[in-house]
N, C-alpha and C. Protein backbone atom coordinates (compact mmCIF):
# COMPACT_ATOMS: atom_id res chain seq x y z
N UNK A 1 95.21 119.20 86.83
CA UNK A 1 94.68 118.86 88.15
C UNK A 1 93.71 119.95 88.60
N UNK A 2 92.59 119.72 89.39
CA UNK A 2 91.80 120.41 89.90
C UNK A 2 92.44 121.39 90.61
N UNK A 3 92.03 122.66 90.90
CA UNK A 3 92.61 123.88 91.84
C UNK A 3 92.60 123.29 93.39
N UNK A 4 93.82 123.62 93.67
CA UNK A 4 93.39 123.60 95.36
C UNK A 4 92.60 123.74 95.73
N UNK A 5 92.22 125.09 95.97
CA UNK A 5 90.91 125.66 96.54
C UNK A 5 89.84 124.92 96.84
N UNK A 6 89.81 123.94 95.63
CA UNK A 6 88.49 122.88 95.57
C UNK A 6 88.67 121.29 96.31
N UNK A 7 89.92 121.31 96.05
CA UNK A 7 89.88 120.10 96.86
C UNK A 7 91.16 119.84 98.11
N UNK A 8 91.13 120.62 98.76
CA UNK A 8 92.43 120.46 99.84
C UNK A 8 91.14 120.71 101.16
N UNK A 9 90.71 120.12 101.41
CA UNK A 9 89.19 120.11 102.79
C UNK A 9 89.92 118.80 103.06
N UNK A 10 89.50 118.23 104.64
CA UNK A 10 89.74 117.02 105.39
C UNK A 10 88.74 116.80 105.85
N UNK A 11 87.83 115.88 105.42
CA UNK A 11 86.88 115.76 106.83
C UNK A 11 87.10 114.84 108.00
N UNK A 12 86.88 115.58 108.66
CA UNK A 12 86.90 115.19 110.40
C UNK A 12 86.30 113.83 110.41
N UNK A 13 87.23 113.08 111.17
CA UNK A 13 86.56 111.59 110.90
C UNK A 13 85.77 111.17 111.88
N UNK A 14 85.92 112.57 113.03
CA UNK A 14 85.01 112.64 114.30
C UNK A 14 83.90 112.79 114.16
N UNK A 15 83.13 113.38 112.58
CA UNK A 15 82.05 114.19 112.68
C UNK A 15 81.42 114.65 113.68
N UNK A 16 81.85 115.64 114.21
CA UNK A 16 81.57 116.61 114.91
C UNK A 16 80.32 117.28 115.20
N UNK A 17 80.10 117.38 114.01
CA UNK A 17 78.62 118.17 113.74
C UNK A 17 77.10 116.95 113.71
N UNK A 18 77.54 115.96 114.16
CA UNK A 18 76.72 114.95 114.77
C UNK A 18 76.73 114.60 115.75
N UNK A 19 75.55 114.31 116.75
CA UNK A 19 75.23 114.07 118.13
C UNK A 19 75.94 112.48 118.38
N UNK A 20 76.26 112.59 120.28
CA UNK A 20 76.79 110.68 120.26
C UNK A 20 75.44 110.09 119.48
N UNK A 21 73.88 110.65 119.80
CA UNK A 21 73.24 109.77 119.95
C UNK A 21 72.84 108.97 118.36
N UNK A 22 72.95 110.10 117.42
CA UNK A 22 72.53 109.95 116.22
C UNK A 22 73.68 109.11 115.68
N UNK A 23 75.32 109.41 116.03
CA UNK A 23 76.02 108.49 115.54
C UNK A 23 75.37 107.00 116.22
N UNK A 24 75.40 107.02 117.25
CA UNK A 24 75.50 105.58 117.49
C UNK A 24 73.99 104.92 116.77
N UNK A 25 72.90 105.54 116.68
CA UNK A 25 71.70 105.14 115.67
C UNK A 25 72.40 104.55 114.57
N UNK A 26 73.10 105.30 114.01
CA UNK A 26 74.01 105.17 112.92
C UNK A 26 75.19 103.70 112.59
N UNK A 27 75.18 103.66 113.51
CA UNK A 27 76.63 102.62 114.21
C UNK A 27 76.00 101.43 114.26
N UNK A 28 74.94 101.12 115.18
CA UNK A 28 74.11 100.19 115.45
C UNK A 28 73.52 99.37 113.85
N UNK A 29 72.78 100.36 113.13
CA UNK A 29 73.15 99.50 111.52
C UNK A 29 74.40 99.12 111.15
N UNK A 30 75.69 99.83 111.31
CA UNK A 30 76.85 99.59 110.52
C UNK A 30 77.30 98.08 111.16
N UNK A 31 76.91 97.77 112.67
CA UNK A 31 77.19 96.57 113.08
C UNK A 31 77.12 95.51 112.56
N UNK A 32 75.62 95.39 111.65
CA UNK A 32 75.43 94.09 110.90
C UNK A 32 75.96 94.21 109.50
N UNK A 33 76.56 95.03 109.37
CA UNK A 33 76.93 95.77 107.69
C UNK A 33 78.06 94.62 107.40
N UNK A 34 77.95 94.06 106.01
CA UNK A 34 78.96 93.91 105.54
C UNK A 34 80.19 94.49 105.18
N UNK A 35 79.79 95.88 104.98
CA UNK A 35 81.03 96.97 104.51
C UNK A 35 82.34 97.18 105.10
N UNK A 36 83.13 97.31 104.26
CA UNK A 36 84.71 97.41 104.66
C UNK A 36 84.88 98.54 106.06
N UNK A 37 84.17 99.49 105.92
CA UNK A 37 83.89 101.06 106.25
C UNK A 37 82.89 100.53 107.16
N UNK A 38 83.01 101.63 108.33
CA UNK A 38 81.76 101.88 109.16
C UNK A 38 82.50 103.58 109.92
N UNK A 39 81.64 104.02 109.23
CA UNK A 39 82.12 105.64 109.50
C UNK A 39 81.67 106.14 110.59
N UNK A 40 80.16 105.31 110.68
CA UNK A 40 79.76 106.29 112.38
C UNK A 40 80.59 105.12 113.62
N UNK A 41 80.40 104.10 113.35
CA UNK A 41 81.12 103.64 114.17
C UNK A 41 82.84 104.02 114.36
N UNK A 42 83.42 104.31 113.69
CA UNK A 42 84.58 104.81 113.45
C UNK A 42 84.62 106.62 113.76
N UNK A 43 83.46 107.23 113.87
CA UNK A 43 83.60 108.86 114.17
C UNK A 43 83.26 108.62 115.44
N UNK A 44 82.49 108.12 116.60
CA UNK A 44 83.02 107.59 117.52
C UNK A 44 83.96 106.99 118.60
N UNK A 45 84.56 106.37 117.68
CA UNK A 45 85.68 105.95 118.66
C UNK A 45 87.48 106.70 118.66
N UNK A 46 87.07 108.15 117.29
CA UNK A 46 87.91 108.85 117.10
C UNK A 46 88.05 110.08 117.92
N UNK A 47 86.14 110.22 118.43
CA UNK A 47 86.40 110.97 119.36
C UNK A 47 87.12 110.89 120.81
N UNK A 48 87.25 110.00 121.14
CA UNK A 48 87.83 108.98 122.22
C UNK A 48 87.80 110.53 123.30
N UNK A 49 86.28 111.15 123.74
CA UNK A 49 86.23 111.67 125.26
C UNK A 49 85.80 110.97 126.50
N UNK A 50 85.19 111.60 127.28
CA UNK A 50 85.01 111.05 128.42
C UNK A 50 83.67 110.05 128.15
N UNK A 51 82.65 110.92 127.19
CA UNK A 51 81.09 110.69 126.92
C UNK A 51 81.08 109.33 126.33
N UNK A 52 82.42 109.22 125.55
CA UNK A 52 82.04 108.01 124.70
C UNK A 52 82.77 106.72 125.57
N UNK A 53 83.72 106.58 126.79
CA UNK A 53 84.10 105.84 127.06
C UNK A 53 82.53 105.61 128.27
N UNK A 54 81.55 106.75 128.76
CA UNK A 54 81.46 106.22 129.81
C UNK A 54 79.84 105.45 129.29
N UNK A 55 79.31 105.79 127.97
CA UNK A 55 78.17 105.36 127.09
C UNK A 55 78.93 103.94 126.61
N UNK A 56 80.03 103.96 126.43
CA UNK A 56 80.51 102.19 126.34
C UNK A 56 80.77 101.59 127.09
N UNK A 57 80.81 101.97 128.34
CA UNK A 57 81.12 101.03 129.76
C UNK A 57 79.54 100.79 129.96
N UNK A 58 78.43 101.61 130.02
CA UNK A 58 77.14 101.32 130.39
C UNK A 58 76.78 100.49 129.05
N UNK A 59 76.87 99.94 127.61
CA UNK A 59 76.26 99.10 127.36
C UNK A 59 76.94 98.00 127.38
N UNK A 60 78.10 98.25 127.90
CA UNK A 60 79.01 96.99 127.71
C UNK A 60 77.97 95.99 128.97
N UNK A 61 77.34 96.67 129.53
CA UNK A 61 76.51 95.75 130.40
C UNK A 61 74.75 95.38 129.91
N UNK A 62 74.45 96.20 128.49
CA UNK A 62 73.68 96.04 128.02
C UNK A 62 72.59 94.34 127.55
N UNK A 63 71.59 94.00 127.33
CA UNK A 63 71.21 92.64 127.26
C UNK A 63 71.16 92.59 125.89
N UNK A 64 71.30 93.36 125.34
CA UNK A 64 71.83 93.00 123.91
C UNK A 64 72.96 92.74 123.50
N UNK A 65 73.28 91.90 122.73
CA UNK A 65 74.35 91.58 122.06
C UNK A 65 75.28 92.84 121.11
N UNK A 66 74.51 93.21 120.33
CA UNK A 66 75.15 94.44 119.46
C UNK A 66 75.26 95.31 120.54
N UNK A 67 74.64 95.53 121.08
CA UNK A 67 74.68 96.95 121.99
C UNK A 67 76.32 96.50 122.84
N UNK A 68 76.75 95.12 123.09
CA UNK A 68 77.99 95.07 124.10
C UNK A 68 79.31 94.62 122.92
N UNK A 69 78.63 94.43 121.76
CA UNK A 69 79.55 94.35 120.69
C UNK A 69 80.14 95.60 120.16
N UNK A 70 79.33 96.53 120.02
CA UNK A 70 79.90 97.80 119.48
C UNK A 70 80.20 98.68 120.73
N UNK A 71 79.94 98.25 122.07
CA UNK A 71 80.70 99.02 123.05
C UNK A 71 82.13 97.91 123.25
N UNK A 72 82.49 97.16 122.71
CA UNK A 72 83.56 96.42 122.95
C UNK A 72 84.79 97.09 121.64
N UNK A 73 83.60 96.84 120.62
CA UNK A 73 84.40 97.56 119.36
C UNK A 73 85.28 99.27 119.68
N UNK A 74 84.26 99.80 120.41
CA UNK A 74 84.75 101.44 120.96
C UNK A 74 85.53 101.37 121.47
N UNK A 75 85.78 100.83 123.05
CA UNK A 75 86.71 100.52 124.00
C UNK A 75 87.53 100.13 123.54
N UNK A 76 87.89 99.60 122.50
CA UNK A 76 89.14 98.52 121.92
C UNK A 76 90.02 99.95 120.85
N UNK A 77 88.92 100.74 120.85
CA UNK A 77 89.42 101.81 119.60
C UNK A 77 89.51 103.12 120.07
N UNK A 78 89.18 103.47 121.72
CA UNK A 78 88.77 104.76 121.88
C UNK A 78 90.12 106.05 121.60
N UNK A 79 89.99 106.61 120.51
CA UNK A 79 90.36 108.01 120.74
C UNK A 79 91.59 107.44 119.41
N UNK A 80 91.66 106.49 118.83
CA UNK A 80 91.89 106.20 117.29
C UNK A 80 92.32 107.38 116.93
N UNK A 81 93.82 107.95 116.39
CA UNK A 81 94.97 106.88 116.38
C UNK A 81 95.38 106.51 117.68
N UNK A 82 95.42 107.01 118.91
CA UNK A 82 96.26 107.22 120.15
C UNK A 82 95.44 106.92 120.84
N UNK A 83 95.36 106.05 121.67
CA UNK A 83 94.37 105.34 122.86
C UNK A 83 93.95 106.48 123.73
N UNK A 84 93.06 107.19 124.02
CA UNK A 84 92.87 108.08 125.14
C UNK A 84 92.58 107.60 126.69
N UNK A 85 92.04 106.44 127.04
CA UNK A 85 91.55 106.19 128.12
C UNK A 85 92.35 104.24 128.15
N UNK A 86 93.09 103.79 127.56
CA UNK A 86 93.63 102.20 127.81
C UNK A 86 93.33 101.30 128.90
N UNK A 87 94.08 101.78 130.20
CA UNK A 87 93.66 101.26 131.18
C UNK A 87 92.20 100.95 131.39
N UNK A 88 91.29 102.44 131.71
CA UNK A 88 90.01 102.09 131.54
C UNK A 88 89.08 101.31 130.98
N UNK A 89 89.65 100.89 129.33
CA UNK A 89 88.84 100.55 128.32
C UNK A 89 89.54 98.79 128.88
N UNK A 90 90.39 98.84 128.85
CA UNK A 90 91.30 97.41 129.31
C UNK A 90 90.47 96.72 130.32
N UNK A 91 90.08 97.42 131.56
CA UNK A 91 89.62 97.19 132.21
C UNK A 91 87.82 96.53 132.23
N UNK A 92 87.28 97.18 131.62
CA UNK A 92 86.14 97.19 131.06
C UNK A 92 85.64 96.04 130.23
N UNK A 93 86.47 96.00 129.42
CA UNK A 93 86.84 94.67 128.13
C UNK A 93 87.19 93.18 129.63
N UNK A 94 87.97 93.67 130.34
CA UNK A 94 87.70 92.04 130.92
C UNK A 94 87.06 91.88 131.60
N UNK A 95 86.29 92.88 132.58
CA UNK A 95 84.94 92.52 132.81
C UNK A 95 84.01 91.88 131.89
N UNK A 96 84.21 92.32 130.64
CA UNK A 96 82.73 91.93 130.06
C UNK A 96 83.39 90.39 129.47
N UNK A 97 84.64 89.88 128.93
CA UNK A 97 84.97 88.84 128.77
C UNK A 97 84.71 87.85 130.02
N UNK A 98 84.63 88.15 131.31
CA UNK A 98 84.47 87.42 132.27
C UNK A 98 83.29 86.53 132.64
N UNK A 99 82.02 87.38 131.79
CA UNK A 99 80.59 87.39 131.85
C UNK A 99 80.01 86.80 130.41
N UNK A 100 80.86 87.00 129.49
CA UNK A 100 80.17 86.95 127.65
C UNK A 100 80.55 85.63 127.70
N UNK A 101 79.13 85.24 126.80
CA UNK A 101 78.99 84.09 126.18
C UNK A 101 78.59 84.14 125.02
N UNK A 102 77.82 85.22 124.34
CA UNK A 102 77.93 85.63 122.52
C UNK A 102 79.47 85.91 122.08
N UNK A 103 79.32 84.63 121.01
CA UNK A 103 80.77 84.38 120.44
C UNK A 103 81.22 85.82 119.64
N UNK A 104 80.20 86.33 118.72
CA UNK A 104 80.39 87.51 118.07
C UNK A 104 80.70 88.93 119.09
N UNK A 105 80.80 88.75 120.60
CA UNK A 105 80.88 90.15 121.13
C UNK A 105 82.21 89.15 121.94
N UNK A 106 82.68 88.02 121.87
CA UNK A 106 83.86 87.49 122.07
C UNK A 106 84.95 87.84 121.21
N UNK A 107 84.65 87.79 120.00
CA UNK A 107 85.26 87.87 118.84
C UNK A 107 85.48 89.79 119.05
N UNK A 108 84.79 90.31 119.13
CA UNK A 108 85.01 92.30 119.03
C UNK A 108 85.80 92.32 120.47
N UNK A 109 85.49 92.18 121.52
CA UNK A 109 86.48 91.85 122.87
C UNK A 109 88.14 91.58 122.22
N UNK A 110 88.22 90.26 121.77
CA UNK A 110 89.29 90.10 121.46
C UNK A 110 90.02 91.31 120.30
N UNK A 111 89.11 91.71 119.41
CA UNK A 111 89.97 92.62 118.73
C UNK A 111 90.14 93.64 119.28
N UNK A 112 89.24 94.53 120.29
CA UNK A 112 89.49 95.51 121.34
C UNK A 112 90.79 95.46 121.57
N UNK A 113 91.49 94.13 122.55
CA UNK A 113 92.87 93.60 123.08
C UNK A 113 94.04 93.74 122.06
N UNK A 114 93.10 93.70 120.80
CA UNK A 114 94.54 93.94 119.79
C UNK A 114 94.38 95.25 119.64
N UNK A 115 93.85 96.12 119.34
CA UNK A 115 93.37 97.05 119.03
C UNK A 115 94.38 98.33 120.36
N UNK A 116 94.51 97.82 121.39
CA UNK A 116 94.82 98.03 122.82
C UNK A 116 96.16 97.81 122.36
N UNK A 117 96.79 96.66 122.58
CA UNK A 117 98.24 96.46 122.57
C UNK A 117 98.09 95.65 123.77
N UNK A 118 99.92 95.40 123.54
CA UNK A 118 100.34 95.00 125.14
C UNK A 118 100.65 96.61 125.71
N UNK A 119 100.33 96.32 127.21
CA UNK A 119 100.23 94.61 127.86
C UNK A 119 98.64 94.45 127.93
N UNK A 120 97.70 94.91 127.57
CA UNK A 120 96.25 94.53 127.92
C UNK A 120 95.72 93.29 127.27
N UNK A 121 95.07 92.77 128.33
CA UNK A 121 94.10 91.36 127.73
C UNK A 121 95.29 90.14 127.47
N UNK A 122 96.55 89.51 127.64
CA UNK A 122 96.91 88.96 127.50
C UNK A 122 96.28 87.41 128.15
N UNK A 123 95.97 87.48 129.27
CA UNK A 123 95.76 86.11 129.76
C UNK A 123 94.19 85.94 129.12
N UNK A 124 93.39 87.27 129.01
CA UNK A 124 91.85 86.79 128.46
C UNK A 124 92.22 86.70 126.95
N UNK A 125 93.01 86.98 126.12
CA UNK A 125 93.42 86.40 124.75
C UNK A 125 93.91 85.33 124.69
N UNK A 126 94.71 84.71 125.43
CA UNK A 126 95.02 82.78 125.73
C UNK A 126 93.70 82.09 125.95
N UNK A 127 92.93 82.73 126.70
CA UNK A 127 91.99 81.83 126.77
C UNK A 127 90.66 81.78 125.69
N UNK A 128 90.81 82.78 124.74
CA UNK A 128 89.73 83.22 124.06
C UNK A 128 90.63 82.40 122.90
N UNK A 129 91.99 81.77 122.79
CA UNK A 129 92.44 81.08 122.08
C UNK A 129 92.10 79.74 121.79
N UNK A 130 91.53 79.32 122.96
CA UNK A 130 91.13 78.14 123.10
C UNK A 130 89.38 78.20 123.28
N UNK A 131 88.86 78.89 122.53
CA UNK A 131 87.02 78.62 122.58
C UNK A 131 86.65 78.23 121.53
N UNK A 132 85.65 77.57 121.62
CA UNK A 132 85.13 76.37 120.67
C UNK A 132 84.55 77.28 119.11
N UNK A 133 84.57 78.44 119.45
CA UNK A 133 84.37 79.33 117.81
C UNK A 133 85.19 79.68 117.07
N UNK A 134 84.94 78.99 116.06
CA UNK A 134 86.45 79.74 115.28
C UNK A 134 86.54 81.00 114.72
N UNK A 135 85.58 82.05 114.82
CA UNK A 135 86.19 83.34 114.94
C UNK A 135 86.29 83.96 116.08
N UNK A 136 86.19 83.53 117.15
CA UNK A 136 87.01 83.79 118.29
C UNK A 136 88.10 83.32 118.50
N UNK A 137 88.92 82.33 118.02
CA UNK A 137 90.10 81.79 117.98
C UNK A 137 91.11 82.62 116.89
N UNK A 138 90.39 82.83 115.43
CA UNK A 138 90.85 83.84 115.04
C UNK A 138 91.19 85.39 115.19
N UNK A 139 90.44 85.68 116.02
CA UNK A 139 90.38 86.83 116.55
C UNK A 139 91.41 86.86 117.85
N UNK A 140 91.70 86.34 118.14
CA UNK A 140 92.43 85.91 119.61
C UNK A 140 94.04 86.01 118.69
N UNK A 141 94.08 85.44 117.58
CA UNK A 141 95.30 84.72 116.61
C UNK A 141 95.66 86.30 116.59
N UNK A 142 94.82 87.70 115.91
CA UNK A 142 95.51 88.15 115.54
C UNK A 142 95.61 89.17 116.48
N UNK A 143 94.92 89.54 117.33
CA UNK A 143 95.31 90.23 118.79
C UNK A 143 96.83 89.56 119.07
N UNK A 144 97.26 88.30 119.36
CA UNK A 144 98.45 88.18 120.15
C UNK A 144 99.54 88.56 118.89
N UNK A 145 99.01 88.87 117.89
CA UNK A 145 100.09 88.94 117.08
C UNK A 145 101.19 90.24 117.06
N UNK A 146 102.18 90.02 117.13
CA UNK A 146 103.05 90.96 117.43
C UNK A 146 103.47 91.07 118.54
N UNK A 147 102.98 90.16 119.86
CA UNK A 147 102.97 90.59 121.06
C UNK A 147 104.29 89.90 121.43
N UNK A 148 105.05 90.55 122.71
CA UNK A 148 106.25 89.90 123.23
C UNK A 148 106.30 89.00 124.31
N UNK A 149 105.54 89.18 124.79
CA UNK A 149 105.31 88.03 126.35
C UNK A 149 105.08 86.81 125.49
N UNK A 150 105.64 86.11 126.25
CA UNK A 150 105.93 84.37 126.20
C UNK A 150 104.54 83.45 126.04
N UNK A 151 104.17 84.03 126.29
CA UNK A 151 102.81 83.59 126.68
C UNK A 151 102.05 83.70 125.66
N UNK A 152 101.90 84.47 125.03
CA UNK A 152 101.65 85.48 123.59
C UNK A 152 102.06 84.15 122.36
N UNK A 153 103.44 83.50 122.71
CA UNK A 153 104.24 83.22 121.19
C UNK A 153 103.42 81.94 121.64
N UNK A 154 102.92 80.99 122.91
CA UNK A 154 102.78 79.89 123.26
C UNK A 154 101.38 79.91 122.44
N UNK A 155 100.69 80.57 122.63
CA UNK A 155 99.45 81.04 122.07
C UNK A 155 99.38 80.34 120.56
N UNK A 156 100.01 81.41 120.12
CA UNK A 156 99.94 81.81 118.71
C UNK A 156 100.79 79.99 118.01
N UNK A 157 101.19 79.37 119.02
CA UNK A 157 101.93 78.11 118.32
C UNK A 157 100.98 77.24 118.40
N UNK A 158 100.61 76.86 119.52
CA UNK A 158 98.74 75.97 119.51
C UNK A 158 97.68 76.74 118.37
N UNK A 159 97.50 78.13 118.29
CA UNK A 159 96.46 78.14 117.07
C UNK A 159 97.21 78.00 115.91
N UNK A 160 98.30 77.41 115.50
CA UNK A 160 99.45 77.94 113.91
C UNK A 160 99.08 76.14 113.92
N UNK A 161 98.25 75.28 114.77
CA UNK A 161 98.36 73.54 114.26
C UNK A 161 96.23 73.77 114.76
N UNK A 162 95.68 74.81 114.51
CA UNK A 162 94.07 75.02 114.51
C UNK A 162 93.63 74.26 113.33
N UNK A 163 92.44 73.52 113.85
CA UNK A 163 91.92 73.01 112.87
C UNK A 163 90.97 73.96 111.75
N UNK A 164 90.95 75.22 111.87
CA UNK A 164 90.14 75.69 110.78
C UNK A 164 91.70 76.31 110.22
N UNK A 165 91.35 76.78 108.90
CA UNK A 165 92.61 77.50 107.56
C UNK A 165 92.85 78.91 108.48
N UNK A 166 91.51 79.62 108.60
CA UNK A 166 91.91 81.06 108.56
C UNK A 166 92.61 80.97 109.92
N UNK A 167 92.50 80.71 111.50
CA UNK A 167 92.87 80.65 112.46
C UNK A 167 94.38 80.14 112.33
N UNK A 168 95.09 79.10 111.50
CA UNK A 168 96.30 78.66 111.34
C UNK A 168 97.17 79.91 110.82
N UNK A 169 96.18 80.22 109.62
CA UNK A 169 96.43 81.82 108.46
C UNK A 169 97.45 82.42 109.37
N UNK A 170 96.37 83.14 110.33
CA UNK A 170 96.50 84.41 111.33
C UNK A 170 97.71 83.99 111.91
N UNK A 171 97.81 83.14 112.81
CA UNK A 171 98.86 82.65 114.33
C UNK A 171 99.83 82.04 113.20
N UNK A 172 100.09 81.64 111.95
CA UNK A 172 101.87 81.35 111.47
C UNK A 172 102.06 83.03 110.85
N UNK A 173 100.78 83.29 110.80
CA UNK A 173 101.56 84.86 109.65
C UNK A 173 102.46 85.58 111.24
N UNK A 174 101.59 85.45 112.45
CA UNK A 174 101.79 86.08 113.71
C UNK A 174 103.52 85.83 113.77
N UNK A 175 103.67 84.41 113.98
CA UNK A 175 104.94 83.76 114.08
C UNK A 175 105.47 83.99 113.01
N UNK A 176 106.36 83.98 111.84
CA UNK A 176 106.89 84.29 110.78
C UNK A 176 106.72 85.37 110.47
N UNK A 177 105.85 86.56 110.98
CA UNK A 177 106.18 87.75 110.35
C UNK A 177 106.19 88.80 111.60
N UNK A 178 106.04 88.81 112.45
CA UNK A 178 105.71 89.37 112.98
C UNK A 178 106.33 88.87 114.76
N UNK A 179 106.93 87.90 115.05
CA UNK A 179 107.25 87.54 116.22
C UNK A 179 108.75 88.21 115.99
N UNK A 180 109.42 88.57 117.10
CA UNK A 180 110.81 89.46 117.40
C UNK A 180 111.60 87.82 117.76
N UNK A 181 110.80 87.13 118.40
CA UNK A 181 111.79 85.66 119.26
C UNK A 181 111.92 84.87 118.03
N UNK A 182 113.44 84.07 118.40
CA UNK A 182 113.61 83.26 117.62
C UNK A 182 113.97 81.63 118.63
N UNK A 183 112.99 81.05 118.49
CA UNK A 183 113.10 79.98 119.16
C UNK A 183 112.58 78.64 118.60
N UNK A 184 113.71 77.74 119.31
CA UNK A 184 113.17 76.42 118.55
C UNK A 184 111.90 76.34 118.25
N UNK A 185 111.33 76.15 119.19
CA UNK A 185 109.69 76.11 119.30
C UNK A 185 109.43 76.65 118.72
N UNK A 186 109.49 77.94 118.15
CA UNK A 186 108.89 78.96 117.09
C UNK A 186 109.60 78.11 115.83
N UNK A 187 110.32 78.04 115.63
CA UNK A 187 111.06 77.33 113.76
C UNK A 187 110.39 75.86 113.72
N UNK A 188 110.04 75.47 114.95
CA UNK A 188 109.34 73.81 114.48
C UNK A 188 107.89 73.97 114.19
N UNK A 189 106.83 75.32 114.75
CA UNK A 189 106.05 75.50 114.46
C UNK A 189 105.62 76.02 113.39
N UNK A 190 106.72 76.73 112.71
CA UNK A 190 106.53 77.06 110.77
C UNK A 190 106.96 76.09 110.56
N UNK A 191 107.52 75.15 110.58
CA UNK A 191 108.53 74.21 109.81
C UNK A 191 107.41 73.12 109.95
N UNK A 192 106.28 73.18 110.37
CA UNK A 192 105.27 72.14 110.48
C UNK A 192 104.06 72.65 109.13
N UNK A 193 104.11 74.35 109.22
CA UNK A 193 103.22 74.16 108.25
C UNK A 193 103.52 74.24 106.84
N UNK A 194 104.82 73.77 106.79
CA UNK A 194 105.46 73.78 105.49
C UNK A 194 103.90 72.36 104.60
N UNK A 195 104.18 71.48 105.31
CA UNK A 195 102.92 70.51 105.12
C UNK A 195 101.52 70.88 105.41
N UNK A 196 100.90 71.75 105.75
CA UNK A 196 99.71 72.36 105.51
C UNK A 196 98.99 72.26 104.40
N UNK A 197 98.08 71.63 103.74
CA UNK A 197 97.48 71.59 103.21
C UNK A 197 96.83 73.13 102.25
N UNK A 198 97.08 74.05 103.19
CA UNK A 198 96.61 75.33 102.46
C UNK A 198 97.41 76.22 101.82
């Protein structure tokens, strides 16, 4: 094996030694990226300070689309592993759900809410359950997933009979793996997709 010496370094996933502004230059390509990875977008929202929640509340009002997508993406992630600012970012996120009509900054909203936990975004994730895009419905599927409010499992049982695969995917994996309740209603809603086609 290689010597310690040479390889026991961590890098900071904050990168540090880069400006907000140059990350987010940075970020703004990674938006349309196919890649698994998006590092500046991700050294961002690890920094989770004051600078970066209050540069994502101002584009979250931005007239661009990416610009309120990757401030939705931040807010949903700020300060990664440990939420630094929740409430705030919670707050923020349903303002801009209140106002959005780009399905793709619907879709980053909703993962924000998962991203968040309970209790945030619950009633704007029911309703982002029911929008005519199906990766906003998916996205909605796997935000409520895990969640305990009632409301949450009602959710996740209307998208587990969705007419697209991946949206059904998400809301039975939600229910069968991941729900704590055991209720009729929950066993007739796997016990339906025993016949699923997928």
């Amino acid at each position: 094996r290689p010597d310690a010496a040479l390889t026991g370094y961590f890098l900071d996933p904050a990168l540090p030694d880069r400006s907000f502004d140059e990350l987010l230059e940075l970020a703004r390509a990674e938006w349309t990226s196919h890649a698994e990875w998006a590092p500046y977008l991700s050294a961002l929202a690890y920094r989770g300070d004051e600078e970066v929640l209050f540069r994502a509340r101002a584009m979250a009002a931005d007239e661009d689309p990416r610009e309120r997508g990757i401030a939705a993406y931040l807010l949903g992630q700020l300060g990664t592993p440990v939420p630094t600012f929740p409430a705030e970012s919670a707050a923020t996120l349903e303002e801009m759900a209140a106002r959005e009509q780009d399905a793709g900054v619907l879709e980053a909203i909703a993962h924000g809410f998962g991203h968040l936990g309970e209790p945030y975004g619950l009633d704007t994730l029911v309703a982002l359950g029911a929008h005519e895009d199906p990766r906003v419905r998916e996205a909605a599927a796997i935000a409520l997933a895990g969640r305990e409010a009632p409301g949450a499992i009602d959710a996740l049982i209307r998208l587990s009979r969705d007419d697209e695969t991946d949206v059904r995917d998400w809301a039975t994996f939600a229910l069968g793996m991941l729900a704590s309740q055991d209720t009729a209603e929950l066993r007739e809603a796997l016990a339906a997709r025993l016949a699923d086609p997928d």
